[in-house]
Protein backbone atom coordinates (compact mmCIF):
# COMPACT_ATOMS: atom_id res chain seq x y z
CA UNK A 1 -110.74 84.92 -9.85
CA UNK A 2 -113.44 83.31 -12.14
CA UNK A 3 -116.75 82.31 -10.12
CA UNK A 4 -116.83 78.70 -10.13
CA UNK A 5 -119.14 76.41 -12.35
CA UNK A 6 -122.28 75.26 -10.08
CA UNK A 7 -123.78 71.84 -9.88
CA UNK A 8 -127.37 71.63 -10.36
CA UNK A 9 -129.50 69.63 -7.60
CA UNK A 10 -130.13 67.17 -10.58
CA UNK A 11 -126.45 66.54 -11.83
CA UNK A 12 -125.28 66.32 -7.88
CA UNK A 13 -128.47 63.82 -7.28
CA UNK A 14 -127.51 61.79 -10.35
CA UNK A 15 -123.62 61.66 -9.09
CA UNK A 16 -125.37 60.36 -5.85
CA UNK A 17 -127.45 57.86 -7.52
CA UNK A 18 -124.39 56.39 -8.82
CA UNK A 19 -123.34 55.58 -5.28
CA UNK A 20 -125.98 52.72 -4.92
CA UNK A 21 -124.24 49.96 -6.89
CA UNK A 22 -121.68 50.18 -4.40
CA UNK A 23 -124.03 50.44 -1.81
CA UNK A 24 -125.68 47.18 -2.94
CA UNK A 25 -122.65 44.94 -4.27
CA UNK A 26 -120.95 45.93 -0.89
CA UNK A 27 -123.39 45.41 1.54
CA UNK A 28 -124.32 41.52 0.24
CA UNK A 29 -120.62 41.32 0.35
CA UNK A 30 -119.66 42.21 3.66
CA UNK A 31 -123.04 40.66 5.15
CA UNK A 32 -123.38 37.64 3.35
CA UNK A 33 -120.48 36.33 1.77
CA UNK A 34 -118.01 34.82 4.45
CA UNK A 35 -121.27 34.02 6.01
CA UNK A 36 -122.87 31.99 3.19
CA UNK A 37 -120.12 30.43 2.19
CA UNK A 38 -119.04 29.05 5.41
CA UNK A 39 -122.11 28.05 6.83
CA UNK A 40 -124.17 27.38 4.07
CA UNK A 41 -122.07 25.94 1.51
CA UNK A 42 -119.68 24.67 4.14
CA UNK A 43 -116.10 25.75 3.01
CA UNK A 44 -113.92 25.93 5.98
CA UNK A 45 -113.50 29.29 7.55
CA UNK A 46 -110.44 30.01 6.86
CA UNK A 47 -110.34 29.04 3.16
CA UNK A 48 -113.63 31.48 2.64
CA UNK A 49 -111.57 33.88 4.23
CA UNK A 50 -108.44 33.39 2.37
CA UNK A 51 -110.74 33.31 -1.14
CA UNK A 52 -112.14 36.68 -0.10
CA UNK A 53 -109.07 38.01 0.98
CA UNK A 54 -107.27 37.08 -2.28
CA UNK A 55 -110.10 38.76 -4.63
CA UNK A 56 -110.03 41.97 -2.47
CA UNK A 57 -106.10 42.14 -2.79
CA UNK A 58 -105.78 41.24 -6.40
CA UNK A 59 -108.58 44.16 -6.62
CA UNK A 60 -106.48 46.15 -4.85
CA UNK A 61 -103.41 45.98 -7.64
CA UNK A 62 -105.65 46.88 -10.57
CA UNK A 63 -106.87 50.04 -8.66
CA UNK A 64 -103.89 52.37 -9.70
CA UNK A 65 -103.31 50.93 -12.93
CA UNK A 66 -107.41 51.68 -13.34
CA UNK A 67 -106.75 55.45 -11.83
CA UNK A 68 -103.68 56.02 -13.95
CA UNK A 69 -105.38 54.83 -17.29
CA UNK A 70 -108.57 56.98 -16.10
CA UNK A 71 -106.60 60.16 -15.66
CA UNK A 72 -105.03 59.40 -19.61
CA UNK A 73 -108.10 57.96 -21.83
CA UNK A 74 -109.47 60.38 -24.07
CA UNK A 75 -113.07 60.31 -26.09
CA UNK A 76 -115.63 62.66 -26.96
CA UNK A 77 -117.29 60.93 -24.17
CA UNK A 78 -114.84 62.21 -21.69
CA UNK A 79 -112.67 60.77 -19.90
CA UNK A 80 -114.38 58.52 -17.17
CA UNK A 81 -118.17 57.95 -18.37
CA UNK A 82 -116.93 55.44 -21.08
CA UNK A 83 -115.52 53.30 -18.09
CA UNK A 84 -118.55 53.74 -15.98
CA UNK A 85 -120.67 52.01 -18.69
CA UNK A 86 -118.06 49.42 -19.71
CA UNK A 87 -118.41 47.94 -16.43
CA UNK A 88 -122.21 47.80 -15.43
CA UNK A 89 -122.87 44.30 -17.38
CA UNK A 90 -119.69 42.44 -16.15
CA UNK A 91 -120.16 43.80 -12.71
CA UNK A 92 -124.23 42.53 -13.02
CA UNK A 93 -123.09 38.81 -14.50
CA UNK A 94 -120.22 37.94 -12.19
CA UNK A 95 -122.21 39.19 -9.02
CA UNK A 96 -124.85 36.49 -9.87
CA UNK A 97 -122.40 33.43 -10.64
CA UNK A 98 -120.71 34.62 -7.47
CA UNK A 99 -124.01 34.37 -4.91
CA UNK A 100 -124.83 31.09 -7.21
CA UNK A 101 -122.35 28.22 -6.69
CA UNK A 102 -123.03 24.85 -8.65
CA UNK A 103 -124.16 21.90 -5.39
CA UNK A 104 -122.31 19.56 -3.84
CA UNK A 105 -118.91 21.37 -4.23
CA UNK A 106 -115.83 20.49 -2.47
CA UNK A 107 -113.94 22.90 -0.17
CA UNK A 108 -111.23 23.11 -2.55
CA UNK A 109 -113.81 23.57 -5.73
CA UNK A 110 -115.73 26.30 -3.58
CA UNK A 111 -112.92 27.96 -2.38
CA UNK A 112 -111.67 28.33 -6.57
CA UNK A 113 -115.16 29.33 -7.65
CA UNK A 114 -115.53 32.00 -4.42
CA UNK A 115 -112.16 32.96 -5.58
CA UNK A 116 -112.45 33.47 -9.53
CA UNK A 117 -116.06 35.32 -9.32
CA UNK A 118 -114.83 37.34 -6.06
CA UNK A 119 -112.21 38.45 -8.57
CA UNK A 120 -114.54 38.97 -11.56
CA UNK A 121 -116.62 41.47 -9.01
CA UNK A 122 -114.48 43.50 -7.43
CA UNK A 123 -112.46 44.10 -10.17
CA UNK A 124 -115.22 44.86 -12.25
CA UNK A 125 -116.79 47.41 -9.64
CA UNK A 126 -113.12 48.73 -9.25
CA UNK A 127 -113.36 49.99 -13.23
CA UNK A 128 -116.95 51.74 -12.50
CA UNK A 129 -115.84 53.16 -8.79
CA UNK A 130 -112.08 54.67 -9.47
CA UNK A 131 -113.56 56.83 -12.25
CA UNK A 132 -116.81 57.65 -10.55
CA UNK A 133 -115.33 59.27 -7.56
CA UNK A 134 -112.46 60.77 -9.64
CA UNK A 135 -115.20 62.48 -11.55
CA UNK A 136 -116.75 64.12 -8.59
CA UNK A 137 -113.16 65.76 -7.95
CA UNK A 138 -113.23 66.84 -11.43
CA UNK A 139 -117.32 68.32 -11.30
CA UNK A 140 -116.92 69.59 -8.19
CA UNK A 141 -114.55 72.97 -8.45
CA UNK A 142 -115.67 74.86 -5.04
CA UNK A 143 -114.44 74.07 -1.61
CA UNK A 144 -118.13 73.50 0.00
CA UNK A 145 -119.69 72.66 -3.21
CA UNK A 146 -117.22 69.61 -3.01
CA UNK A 147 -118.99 68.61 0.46
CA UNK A 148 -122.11 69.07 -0.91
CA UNK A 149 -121.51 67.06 -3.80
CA UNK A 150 -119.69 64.08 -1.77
CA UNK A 151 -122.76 64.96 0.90
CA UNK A 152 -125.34 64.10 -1.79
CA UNK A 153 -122.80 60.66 -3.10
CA UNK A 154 -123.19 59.75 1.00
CA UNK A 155 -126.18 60.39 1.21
CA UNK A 156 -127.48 57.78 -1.62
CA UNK A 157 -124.81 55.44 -0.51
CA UNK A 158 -126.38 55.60 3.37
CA UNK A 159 -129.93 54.54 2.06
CA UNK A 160 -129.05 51.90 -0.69
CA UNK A 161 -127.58 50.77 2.29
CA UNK A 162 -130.56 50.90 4.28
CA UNK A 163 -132.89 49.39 1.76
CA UNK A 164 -130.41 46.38 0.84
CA UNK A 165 -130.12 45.97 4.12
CA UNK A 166 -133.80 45.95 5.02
CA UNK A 167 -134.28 43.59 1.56
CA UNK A 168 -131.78 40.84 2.83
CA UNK A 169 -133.19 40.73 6.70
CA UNK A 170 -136.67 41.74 6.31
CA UNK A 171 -137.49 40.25 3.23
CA UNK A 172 -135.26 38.10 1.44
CA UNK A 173 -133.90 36.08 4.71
CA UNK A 174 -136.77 35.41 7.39
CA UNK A 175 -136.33 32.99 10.03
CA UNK A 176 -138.13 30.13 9.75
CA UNK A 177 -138.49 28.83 13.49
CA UNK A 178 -136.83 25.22 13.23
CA UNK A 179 -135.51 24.98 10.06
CA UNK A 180 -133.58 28.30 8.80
CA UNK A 181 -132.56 30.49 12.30
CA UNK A 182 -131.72 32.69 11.06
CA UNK A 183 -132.99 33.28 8.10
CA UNK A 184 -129.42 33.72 6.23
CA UNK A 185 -129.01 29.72 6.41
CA UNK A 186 -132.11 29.57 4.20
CA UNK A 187 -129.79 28.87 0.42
CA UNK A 188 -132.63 29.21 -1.72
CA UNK A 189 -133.43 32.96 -0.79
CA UNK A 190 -129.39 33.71 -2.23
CA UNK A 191 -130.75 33.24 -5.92
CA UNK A 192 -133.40 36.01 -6.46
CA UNK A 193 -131.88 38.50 -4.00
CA UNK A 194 -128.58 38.25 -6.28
CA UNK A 195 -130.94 39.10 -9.57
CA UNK A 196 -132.31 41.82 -8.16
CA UNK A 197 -129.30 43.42 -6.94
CA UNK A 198 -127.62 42.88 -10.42
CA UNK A 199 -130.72 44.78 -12.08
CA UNK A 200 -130.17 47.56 -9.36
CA UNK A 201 -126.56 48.01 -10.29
CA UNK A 202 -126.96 48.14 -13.49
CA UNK A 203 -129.82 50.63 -12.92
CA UNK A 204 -127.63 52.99 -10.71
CA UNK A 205 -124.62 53.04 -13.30
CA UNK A 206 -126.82 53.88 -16.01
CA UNK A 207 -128.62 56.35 -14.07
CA UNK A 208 -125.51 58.11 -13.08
CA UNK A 209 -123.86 58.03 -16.82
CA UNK A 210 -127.18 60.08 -17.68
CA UNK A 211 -127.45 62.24 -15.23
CA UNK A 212 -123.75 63.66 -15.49
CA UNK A 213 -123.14 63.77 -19.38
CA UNK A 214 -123.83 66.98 -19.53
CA UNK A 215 -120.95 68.04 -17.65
CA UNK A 216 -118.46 66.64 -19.52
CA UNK A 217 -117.58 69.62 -22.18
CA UNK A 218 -116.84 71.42 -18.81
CA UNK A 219 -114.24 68.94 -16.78
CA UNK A 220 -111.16 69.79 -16.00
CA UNK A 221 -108.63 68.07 -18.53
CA UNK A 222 -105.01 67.33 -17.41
CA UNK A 223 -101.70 68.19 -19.52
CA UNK A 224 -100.40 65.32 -19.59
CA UNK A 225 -100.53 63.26 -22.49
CA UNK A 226 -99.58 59.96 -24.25
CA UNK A 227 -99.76 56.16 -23.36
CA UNK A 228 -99.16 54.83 -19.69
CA UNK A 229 -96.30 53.12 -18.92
CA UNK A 230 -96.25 50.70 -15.94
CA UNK A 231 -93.34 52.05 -14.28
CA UNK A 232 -94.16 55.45 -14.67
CA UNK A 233 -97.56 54.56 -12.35
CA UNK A 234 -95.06 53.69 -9.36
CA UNK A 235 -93.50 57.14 -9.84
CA UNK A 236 -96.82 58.43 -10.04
CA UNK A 237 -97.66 57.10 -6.50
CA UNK A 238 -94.64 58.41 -5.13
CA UNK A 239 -95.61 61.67 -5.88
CA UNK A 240 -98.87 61.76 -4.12
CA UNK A 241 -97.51 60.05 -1.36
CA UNK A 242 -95.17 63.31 -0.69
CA UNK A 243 -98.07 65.11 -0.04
CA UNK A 244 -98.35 65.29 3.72
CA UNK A 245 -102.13 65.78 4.18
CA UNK A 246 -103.07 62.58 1.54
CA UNK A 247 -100.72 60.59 3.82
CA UNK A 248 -103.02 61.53 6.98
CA UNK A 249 -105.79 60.89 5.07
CA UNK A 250 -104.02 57.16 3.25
CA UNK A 251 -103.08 56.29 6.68
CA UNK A 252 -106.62 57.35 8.18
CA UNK A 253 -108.70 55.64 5.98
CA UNK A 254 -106.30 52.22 5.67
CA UNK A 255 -106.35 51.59 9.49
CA UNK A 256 -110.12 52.03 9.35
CA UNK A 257 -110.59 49.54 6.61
CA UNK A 258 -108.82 46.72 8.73
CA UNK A 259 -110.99 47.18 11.32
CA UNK A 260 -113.76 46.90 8.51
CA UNK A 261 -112.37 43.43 7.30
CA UNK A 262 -112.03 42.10 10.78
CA UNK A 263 -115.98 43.17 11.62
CA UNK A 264 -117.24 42.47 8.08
CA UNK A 265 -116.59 39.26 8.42
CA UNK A 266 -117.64 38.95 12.22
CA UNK A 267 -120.75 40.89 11.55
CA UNK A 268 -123.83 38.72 11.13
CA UNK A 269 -122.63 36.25 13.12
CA UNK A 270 -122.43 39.42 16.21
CA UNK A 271 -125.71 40.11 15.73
CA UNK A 272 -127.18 36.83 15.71
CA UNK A 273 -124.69 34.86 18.01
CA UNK A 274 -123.23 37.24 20.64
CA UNK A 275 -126.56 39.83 21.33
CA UNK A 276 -129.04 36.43 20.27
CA UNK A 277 -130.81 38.41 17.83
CA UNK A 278 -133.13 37.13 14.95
CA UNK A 279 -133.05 38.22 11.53
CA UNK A 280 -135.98 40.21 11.57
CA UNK A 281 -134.67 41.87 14.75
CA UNK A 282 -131.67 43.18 12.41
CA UNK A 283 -133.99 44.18 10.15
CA UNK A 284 -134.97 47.13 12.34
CA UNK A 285 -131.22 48.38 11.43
CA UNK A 286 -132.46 49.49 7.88
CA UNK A 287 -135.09 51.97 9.76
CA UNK A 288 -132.16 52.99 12.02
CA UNK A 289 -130.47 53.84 8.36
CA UNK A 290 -133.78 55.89 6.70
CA UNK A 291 -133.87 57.74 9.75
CA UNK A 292 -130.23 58.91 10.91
CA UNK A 293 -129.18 59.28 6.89
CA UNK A 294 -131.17 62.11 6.32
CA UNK A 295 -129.85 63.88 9.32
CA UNK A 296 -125.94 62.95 8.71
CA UNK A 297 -126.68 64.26 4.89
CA UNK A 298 -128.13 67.54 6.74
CA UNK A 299 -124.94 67.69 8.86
CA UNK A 300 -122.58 67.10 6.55
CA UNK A 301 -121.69 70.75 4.83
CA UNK A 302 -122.72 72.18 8.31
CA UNK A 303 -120.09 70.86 10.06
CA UNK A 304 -117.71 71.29 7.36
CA UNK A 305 -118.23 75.14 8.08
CA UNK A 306 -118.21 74.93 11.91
CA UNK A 307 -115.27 72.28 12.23
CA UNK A 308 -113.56 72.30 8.97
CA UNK A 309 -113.16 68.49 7.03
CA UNK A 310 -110.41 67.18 9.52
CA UNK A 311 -112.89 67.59 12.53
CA UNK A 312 -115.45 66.57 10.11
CA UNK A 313 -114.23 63.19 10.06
CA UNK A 314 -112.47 62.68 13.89
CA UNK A 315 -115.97 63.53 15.48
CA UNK A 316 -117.86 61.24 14.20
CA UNK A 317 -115.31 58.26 14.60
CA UNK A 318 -114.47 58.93 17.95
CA UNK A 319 -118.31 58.69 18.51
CA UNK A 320 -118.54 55.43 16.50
CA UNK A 321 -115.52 54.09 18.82
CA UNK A 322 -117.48 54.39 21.87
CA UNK A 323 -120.70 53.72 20.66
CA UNK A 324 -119.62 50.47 19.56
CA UNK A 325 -117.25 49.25 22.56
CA UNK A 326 -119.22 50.19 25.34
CA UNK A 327 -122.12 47.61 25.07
CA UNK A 328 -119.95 45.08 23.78
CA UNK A 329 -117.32 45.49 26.89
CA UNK A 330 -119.97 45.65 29.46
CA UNK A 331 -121.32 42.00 27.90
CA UNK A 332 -118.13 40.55 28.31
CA UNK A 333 -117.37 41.87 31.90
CA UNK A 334 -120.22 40.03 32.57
CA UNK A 335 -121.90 43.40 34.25
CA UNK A 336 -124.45 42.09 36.55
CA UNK A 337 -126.98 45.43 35.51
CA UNK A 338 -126.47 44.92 31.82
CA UNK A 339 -129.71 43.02 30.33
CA UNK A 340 -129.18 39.35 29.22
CA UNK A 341 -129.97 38.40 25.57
CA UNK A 342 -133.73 37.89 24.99
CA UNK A 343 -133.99 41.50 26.58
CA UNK A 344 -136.22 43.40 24.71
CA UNK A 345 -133.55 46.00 26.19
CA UNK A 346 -130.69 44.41 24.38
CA UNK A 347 -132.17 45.39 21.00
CA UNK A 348 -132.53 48.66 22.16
CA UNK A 349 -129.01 48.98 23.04
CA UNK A 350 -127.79 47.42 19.81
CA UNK A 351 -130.23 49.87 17.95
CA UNK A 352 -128.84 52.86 19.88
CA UNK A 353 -125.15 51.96 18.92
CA UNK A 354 -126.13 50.62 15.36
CA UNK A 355 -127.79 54.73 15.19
CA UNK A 356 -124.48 56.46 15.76
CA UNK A 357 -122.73 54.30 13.87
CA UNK A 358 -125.62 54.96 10.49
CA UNK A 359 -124.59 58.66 11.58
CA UNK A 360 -120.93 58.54 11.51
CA UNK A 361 -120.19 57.21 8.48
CA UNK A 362 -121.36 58.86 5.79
CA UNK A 363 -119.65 61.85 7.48
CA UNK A 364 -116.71 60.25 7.88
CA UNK A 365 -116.82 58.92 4.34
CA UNK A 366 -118.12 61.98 2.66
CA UNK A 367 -115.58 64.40 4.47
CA UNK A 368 -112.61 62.26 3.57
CA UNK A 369 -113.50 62.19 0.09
CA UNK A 370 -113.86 65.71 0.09
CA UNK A 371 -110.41 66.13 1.79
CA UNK A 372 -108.79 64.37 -1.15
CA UNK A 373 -110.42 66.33 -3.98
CA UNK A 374 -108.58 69.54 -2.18
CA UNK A 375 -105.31 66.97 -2.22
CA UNK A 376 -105.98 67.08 -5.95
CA UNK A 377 -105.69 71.00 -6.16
CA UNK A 378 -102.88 71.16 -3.77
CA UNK A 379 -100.69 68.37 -5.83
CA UNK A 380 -101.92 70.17 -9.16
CA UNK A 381 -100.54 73.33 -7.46
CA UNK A 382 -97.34 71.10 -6.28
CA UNK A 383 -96.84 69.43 -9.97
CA UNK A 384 -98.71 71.25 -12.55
CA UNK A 385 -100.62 67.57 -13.08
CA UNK A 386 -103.93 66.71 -11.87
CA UNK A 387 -103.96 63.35 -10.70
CA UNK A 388 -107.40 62.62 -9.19
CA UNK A 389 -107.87 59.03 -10.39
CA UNK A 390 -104.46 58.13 -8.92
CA UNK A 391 -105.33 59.50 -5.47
CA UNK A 392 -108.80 58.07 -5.09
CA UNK A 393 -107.34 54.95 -6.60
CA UNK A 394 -104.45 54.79 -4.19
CA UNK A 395 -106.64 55.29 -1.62
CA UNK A 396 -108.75 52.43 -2.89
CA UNK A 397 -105.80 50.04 -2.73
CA UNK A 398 -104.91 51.01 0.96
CA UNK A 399 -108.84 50.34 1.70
CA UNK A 400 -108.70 47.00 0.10
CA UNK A 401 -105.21 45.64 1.07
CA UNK A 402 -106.11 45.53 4.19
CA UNK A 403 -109.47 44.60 4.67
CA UNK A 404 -108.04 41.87 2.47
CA UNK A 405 -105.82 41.14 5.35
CA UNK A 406 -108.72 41.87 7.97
CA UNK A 407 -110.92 39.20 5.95
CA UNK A 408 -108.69 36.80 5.68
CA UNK A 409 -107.41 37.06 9.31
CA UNK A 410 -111.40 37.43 10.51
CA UNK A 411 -111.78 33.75 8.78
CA UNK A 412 -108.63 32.43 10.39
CA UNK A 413 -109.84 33.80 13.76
CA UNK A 414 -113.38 32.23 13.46
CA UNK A 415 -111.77 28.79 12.82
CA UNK A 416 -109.74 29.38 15.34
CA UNK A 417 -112.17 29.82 17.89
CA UNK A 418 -113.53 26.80 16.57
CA UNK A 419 -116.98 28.54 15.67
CA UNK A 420 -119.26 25.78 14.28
CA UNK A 421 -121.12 25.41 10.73
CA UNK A 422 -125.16 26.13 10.30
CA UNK A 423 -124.99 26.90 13.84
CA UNK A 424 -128.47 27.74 15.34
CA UNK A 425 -128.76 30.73 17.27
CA UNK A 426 -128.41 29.97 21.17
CA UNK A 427 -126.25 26.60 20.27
CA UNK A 428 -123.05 28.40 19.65
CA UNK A 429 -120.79 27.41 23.12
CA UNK A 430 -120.68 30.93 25.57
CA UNK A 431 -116.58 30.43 25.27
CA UNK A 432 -116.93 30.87 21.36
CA UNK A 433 -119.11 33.44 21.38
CA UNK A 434 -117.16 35.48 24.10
CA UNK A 435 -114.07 35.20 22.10
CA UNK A 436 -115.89 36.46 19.06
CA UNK A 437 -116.71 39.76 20.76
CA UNK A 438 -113.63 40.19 22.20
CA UNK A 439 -112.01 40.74 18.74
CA UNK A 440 -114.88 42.26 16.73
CA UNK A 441 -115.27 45.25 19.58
CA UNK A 442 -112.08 46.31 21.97
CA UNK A 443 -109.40 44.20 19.97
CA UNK A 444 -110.26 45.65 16.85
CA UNK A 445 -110.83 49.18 17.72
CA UNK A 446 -107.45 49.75 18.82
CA UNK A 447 -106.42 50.00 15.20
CA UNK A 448 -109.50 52.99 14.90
CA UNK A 449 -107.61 55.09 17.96
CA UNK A 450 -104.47 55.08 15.71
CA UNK A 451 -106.60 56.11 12.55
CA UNK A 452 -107.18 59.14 14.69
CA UNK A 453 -103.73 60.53 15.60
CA UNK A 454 -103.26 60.08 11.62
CA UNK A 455 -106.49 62.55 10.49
CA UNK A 456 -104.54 65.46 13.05
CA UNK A 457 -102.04 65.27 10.79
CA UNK A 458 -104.18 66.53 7.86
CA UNK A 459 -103.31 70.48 6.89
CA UNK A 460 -106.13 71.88 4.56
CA UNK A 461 -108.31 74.22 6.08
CA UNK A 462 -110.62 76.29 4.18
CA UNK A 463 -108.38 78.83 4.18
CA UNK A 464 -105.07 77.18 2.77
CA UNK A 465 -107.63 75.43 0.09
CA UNK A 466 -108.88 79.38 -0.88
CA UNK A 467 -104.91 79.87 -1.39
CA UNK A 468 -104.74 77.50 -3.60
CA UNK A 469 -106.93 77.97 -5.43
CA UNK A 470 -106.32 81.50 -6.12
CA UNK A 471 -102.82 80.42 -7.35
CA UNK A 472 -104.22 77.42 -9.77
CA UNK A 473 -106.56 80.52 -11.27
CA UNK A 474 -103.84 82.65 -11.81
CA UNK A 475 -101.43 80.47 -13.37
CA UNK A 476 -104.37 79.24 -15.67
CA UNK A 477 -104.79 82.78 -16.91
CA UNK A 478 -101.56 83.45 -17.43
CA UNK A 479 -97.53 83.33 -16.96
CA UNK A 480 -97.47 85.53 -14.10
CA UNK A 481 -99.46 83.31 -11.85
CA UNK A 482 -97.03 81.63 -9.25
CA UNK A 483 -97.57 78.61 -6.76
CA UNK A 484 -97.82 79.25 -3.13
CA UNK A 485 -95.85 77.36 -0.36
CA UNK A 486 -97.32 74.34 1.15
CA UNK A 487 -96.66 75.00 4.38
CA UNK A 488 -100.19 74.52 6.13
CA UNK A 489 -101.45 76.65 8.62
């Protein structure tokens, strides 16, 4: 069997680089959005939920048709960098407009302009991020390398995350005692932090399309051939469905993301409503991120070898379960020992449980990634097709279907509780804010225990993925290579 082609640090680190403008459209969109439009702009709850909700579901639909069309284009520039760079200026433009409403709008007039430029960004980052990670799957040929590679993509991720996170609490969104606390009620801070991130995103795709060209005489091309046809994509899905270990991994990953819509949209208001935290309190988060980043990075391919990818990922989120819910349950059982807010021990808790979380999930996320670039081999061994910008794009619907769903039911649940607009921090009544843990810890998390039973199910070990790939290698070098059964050990 040929020795496979090896990444250089430079080509891996430029595939990781791409990673921050996700990292940075993501974050302002899960921290701010629901936030700043409902309390700041002051569209109802539930409508800013149901706008966000709608642009992450009609999102959602393009993301096969995106995968499909991926997995078919063909240019001297390869199949997937021509994408990358066709989205970088819409993504830039419509991120802007979005975090830049005209005044004075009606709920109605919000909730359409929230809606259209929602639409315009996530459908725009959809035709950069379908390609991107298919294109890992494709660089990436080795078992490990592929952890290493997807280690290095969560690695950058984890500390754009970090550093937009420590630019929108520590820098961009101060409290100012009296007038903005917190800081995220201040509107006027939501015009320059959108520019920059733009120019960032922008930045990372073209960072990304540089650092990787040089790989693209040696990606793997498929045998399939001619123009897409819509129904044919259905089929398509079907197919990879069938494969028992990207259902584990589907089913995994899409109970995960509901909990991620629910506590998206519940998140800033957590920290700065149910533990009484200030902005610049939060801001310590982003130090928790430079700090435990590094190490999950370190971790990753290690515990790929000692645990294989399936543990890989059920460790950590097991972890992140009861990091999260114990603090959060002892708070609302009223625990007589547990510190009240204003505690300087209350931000160490939060800190503590913030920590394992900044550990889990690049793991988690790496890992899984990983997990479906062996799916591709195992379904190219299966069909004779590789198909990785259908997977990673059917795994992007699942993602954002429901934490479409999980937004839009996180807005209907904060107007149900009746949670107030540009509420100051220590005004919000203790019934609200009671309710408001309730479902972003223990009622949520039940949907993360079922995630779990789902990743057992997953069946490639390094062993089965050495298989197959000793059968793809054959058959590529000649007639006499065979397949191999897919039972898994």
């Amino acid at each position: 069997m040929a020795e496979p082609r090896k990444l250089s640090v430079r080509t891996m680190a430029s595939f990781g680089i791409g990673e921050a403008a996700g990292a940075f459209m993501g974050t302002a969109w899960s921290v701010l959005l629901l936030f700043y439009y409902q309390q700041v702009v002051g569209v109802e709850a539930w409508l800013v939920g149901l706008a966000i909700g709608i642009s992450v579901a009609l999102d959602a639909v393009t993301d096969p048709l995106i995968g499909a069309w991926s997995d078919r284009i063909r240019t001297r520039w390869g199949r997937r960098h021509p994408m990358l760079l066709a989205a970088a200026l819409p993504l830039a433009i419509s991120f802007v407009l979005l975090f830049n409403p005209p005044r004075g709008m009606s709920d109605v007039e919000g909730f359409l302009w929230l809606t259209t430029f929602g639409v315009l960004v996530r459908a725009s980052f959809t035709f950069y991020n379908i390609p991107h990670l298919a294109l890992g799957a494709e660089m990436a040929h080795d078992y490990y390398q592929r952890s290493t590679l997807f280690a290095y993509s969560a690695f950058a991720y984890a500390m754009s995350v970090a550093v937009c996170y420590g630019l929108i609490t520590g820098y961009y969104f101060p409290t100012v005692e009296g007038l903005y606390d917190p800081g995220f009620l201040n509107p006027h801070s939501y015009r320059t932090m959108s520019l920059t991130f733009a120019v960032v995103m922008v930045a990372a795709i073209l960072l990304c399309v540089a650092g990787t060209r040089k790989e693209i005489p040696y990606l793997r091309d498929t045998q399939e051939r001619g123009q897409m046809r819509f129904w044919t994509l259905f089929t398509e899905i079907w197919e990879v469905l069938k494969n028992a270990s990207f259902r584990a991994v589907f089913f995994g990953l899409l109970l995960g993301s509901l909990v991620g819509g629910v506590e998206s949209a519940f998140s800033p208001f957590m920290g700065v409503h149910f533990w009484g935290l200030r902005t610049e309190d939060l801001f310590y988060l982003a130090f928790v991120g430079l700090v435990s980043f590094p190490v999950a990075f370190v971790l990753i391919p290690v515990l790929t070898r000692l645990l294989d990818k399936r543990m890989s990922v059920m460790l950590p989120l097991a972890s992140w379960i009861t990091a999260v819910n114990v603090p959060i349950c002892l708070r609302l059982a009223d625990v007589p020992w547990f510190p009240e807010n204003g505690s300087p021990w209350v931000l160490a808790i939060f800190i503590a449980a913030s920590t394992v979380g900044a550990l889990s999930a690049p793991i988690i996320g790496a890992s899984a990634n990983s997990m479906l670039a062996d799916v591709a081999d195992e379904h190219e061994l299966d069909t004779g097709i590789r198909r990785e910008g259908v997977l990673y794009s059917v795994r992007a619907f699942s993602q954002k279907a429901t934490q479409a769903f999980g937004t839009v039911f996180g807005g209907i649940l904060l107007s149900a509780i009746d949670f107030p607009t540009y509420a100051t921090r220590g005004e919000v009544p203790a019934e609200t804010v009671w309710n408001l843990g309730l479902i972003a810890g223990p009622a949520t998390s039940i949907f993360s225990l079922l995630a779990l039973g789902f990743y057992l199910r997953y069946r490639i070990n390094h062993r089965r993925h050495a298989e197959i790939v000793a059968a793809l290698e054959a058959r590529r070098e000649g007639p006499t290579g065979s397949g191999l059964a897919r039972d898994a050990s």
